[in-house]
Protein backbone atom coordinates (compact mmCIF):
# COMPACT_ATOMS: atom_id res chain seq x y z
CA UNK A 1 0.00 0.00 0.00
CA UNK A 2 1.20 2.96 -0.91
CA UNK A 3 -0.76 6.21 -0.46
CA UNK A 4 1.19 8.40 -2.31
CA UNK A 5 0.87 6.59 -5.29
CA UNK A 6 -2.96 5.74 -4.85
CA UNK A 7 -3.61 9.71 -4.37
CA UNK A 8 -1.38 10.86 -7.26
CA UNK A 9 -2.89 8.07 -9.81
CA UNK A 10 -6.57 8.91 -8.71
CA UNK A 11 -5.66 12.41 -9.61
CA UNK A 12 -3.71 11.83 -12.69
CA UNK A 13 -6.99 9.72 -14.03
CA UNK A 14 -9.51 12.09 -12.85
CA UNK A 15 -8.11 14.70 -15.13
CA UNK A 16 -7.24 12.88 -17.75
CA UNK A 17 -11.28 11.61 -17.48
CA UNK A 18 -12.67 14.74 -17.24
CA UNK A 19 -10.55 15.78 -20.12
CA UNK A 20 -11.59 12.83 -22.25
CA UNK A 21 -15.20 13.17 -21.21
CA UNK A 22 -15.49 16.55 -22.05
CA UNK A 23 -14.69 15.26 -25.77
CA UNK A 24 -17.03 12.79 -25.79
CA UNK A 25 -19.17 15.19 -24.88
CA UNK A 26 -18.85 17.74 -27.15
CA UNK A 27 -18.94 14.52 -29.93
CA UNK A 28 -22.40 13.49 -28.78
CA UNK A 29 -23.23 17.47 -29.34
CA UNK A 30 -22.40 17.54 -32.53
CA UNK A 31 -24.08 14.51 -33.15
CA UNK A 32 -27.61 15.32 -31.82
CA UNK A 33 -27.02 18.82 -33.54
CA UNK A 34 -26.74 17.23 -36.73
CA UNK A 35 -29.46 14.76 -36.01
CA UNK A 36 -31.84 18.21 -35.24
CA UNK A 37 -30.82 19.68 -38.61
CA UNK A 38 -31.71 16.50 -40.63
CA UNK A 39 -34.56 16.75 -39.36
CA UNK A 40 -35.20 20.21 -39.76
CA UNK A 41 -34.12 19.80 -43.36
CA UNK A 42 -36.76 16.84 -44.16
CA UNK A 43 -39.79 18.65 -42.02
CA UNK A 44 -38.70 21.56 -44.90
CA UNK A 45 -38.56 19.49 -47.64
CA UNK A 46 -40.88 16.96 -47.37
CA UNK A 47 -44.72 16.17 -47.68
CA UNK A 48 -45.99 14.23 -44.57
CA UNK A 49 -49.25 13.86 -42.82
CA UNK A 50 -50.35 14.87 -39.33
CA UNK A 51 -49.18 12.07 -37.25
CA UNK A 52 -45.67 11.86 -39.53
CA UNK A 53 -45.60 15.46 -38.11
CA UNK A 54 -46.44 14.41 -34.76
CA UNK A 55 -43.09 12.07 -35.07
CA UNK A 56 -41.03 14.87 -36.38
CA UNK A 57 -41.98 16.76 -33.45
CA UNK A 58 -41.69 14.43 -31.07
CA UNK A 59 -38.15 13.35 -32.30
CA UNK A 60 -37.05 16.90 -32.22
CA UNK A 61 -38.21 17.31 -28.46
CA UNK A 62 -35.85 14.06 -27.58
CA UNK A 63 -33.10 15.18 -29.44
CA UNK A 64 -33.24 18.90 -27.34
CA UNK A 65 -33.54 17.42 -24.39
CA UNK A 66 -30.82 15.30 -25.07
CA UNK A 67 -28.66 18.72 -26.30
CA UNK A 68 -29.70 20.13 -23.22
CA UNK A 69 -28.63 17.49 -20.91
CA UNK A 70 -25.14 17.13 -22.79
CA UNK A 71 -24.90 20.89 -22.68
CA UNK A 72 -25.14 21.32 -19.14
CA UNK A 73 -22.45 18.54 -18.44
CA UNK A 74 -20.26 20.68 -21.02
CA UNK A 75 -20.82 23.35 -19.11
CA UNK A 76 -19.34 22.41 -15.81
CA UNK A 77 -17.05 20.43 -17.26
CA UNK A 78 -15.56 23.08 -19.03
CA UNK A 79 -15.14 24.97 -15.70
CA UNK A 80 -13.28 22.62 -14.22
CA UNK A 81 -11.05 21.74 -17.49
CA UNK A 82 -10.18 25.63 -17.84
CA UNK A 83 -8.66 25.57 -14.34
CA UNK A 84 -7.28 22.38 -14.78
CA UNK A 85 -5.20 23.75 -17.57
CA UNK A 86 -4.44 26.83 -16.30
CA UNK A 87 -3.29 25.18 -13.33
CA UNK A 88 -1.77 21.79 -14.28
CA UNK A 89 0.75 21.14 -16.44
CA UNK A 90 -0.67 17.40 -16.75
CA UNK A 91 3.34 16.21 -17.99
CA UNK A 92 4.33 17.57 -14.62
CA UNK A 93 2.05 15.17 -12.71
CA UNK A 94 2.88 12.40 -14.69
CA UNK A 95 6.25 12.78 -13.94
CA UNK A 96 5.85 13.33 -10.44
CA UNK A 97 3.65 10.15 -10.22
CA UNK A 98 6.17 7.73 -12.15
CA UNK A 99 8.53 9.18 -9.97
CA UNK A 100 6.38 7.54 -6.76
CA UNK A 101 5.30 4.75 -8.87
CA UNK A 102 9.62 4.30 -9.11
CA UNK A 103 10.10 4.79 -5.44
CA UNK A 104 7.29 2.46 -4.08
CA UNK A 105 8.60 -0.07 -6.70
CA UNK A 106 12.15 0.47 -5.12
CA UNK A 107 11.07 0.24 -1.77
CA UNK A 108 9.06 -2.80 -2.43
CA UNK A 109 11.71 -4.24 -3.62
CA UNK A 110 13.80 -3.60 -0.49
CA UNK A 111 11.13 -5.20 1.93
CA UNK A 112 10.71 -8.66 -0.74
CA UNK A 113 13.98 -9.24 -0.98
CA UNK A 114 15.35 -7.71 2.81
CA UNK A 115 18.49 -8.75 4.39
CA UNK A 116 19.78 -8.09 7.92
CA UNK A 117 23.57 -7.90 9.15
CA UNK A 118 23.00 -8.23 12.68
CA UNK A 119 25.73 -5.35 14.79
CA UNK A 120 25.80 -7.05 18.47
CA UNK A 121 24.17 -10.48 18.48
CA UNK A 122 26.21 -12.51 15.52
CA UNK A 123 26.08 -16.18 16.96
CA UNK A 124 22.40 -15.79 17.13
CA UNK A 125 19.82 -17.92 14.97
CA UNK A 126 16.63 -19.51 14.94
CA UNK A 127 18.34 -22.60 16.72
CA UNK A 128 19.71 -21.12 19.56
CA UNK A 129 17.20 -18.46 19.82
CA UNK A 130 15.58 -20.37 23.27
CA UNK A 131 18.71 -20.53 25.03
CA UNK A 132 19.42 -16.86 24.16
CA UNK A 133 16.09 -15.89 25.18
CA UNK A 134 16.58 -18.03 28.80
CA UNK A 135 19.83 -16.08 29.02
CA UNK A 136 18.30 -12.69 28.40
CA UNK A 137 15.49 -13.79 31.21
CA UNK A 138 17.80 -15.02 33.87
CA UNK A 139 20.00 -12.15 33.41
CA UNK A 140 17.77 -9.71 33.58
């Protein structure tokens, strides 16, 4: 566990989502604009009958509410990827979380594969451990 790394990677991803969301986004907006202008164009062009119309109309209302919806995510999104790019360089925090991923690699590393040179007790082992501890107990 390392919460360094867990905190920089959820924050690396979050912008890079909200980033990547906001083009979605504005992909599905284009989309459902264009779907309202074909519309438009064949309610303009075309002969149809009063519950053809009723479908035109109908479709259109979907389609707005569905611009709508998608419009007001764009919106806040777009708040909070202005600031995001005025305040993050997102190279910087990439760096700085490779950097951690590096370090808590390293340091797992270290703990897997640990070693101990003992400085006082250098005769001491998992054989004679009960006769050091009764010597540590009597003495004491």
């Amino acid at each position: 566990m390392c919460l360094a790394r867990d905190y920089i990677d959820n924050f690396v991803s979050s912008v890079e989502k909200a980033q990547n969301d906001y083009n979605k986004l504005e992909q599905e907006l284009t989309k459902v604009n264009r779907q309202i202008v074909d519309l438009e164009h064949f309610i303009e062009n075309e002969k149809f009958n009063v519950l053809q119309g009723f479908y035109f109309s109908a479709s259109i209302k979907i389609l707005r509410n569905r611009r709508r919806i998608i419009k007001n995510e764009l919106e806040t999104l777009q708040i909070l990827n202005n600031n995001f790019s005025k305040l993050i360089n997102i190279e910087f925090y990439k760096k700085i979380q490779n950097d951690i991923t590096k370090k808590d690699n390293t340091l797992n590393s270290l703990v897997d594969n640990k070693t101990y040179n003992t400085r006082e007790l250098h005769n001491i082992d998992k054989n004679n451990i009960k006769e050091f501890y009764n010597n540590l107990k009597g003495g004491a």
